[in-house]
N, C-alpha and C. Protein backbone atom coordinates (compact mmCIF):
# COMPACT_ATOMS: atom_id res chain seq x y z
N UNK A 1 109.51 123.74 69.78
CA UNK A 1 108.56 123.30 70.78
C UNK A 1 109.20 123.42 72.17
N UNK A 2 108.47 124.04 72.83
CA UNK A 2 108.37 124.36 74.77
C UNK A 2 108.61 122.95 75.07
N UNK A 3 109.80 122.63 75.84
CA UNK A 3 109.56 121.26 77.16
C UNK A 3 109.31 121.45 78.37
N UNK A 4 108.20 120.87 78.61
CA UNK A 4 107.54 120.82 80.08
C UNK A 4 108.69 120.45 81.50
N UNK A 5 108.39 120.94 82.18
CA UNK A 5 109.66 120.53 83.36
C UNK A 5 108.93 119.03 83.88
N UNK A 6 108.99 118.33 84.36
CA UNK A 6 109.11 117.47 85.36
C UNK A 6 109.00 118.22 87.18
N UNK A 7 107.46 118.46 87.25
CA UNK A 7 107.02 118.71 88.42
C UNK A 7 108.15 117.85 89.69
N UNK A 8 108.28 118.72 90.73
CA UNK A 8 109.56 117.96 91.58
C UNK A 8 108.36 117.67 92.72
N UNK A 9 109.21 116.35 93.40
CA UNK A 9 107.98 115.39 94.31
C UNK A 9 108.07 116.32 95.70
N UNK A 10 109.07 116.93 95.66
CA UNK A 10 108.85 118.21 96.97
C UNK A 10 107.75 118.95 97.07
N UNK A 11 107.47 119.56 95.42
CA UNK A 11 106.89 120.88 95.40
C UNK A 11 105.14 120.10 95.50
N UNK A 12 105.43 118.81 95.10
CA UNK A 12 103.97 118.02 94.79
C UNK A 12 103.32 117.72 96.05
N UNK A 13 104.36 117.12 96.80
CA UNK A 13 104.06 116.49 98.48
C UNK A 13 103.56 118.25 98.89
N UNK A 14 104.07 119.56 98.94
CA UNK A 14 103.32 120.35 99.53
C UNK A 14 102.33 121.28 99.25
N UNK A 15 102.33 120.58 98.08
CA UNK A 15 100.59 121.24 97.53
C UNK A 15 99.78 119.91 97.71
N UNK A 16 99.74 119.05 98.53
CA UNK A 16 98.84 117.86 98.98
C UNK A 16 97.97 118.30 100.37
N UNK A 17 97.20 118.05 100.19
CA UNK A 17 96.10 118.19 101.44
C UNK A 17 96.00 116.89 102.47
N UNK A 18 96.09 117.71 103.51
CA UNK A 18 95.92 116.30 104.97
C UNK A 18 94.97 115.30 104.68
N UNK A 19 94.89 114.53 104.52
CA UNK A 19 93.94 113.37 104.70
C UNK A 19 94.33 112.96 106.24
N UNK A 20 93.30 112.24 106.60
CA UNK A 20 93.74 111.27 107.85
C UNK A 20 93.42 110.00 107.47
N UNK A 21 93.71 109.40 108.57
CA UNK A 21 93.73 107.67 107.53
C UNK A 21 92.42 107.16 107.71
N UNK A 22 91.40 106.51 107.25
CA UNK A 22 90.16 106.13 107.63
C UNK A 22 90.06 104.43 108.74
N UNK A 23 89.18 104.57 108.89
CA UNK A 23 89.29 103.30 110.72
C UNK A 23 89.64 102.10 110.02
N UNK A 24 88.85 102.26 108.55
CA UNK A 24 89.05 100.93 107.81
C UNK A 24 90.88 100.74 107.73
N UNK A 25 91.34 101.72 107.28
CA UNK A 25 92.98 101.88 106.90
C UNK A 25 93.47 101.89 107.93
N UNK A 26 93.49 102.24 109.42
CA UNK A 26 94.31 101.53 110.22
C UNK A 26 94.14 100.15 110.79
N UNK A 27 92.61 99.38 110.60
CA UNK A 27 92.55 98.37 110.93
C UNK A 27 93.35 97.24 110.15
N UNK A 28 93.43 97.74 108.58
CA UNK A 28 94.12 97.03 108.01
C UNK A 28 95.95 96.84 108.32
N UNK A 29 96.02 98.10 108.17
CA UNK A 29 97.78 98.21 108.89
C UNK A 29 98.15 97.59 110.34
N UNK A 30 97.29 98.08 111.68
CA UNK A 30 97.15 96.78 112.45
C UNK A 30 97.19 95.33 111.73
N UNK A 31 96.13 95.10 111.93
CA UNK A 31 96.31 93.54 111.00
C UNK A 31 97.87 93.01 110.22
N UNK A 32 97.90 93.53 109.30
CA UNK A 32 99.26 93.31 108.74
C UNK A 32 100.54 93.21 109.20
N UNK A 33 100.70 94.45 110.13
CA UNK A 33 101.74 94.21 111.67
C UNK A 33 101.42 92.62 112.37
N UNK A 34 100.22 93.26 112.67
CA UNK A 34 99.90 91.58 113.45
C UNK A 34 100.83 90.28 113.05
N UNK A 35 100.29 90.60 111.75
CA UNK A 35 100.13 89.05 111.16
C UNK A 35 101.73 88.74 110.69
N UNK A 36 102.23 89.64 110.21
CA UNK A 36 103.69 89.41 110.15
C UNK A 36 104.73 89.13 111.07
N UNK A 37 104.35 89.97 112.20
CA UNK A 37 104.72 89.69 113.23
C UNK A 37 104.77 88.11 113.28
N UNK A 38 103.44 87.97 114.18
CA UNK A 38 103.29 86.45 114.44
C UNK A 38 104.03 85.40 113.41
N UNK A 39 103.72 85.81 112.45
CA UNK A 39 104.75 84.78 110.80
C UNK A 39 106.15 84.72 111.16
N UNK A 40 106.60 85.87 111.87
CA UNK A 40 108.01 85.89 112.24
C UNK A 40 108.25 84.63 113.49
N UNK A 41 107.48 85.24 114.11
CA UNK A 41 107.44 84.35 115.68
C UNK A 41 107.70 82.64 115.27
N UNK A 42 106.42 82.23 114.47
CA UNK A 42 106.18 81.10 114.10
C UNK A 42 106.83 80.54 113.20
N UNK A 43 107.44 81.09 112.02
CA UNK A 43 108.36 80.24 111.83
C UNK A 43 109.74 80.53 111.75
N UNK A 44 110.29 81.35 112.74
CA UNK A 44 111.70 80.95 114.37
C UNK A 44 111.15 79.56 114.64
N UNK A 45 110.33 79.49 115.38
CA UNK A 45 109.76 78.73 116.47
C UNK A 45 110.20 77.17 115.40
N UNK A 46 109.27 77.65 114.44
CA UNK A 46 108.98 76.06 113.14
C UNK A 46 110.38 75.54 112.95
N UNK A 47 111.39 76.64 112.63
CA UNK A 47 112.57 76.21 112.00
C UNK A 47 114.07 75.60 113.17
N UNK A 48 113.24 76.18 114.29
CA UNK A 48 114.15 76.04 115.24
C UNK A 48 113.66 74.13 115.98
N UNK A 49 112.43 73.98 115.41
CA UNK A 49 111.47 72.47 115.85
C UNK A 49 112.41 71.46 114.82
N UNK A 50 112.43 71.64 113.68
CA UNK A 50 112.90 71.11 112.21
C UNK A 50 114.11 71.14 112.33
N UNK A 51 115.20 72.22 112.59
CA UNK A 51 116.44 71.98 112.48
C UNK A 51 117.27 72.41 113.88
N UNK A 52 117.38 71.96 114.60
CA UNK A 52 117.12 71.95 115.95
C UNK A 52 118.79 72.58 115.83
N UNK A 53 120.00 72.25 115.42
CA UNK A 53 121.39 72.29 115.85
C UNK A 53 121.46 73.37 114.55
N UNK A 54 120.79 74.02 113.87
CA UNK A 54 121.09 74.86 113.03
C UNK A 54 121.14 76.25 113.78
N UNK A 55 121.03 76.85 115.22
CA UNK A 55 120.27 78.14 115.92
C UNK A 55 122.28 77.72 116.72
């Protein structure tokens, strides 16, 4: 019996066709930046309120 190769993710990525991202899919990726972001901000901010001599 023939063994099949294992298609390589090079040759796969360039037989793929452009998509572009849809408004819905960057609004979401915005968002997510956003929001992590700010999560970062806020709790610095929280942990630095709570343990004040730990920074």
């Amino acid at each position: 019996m023939e063994q099949q190769q294992q298609p390589k993710l090079a040759d796969e990525i360039k037989k793929m066709e452009y998509e572009p991202m849809l408004p819905v899919e960057l609004s979401l990726v915005r968002w997510s930046i956003g929001i992590g972001v700010g999560s970062l901000f806020f709790l610095y901010y929280l942990s630095q309120w709570l343990f004040p001599g730990g920074h």
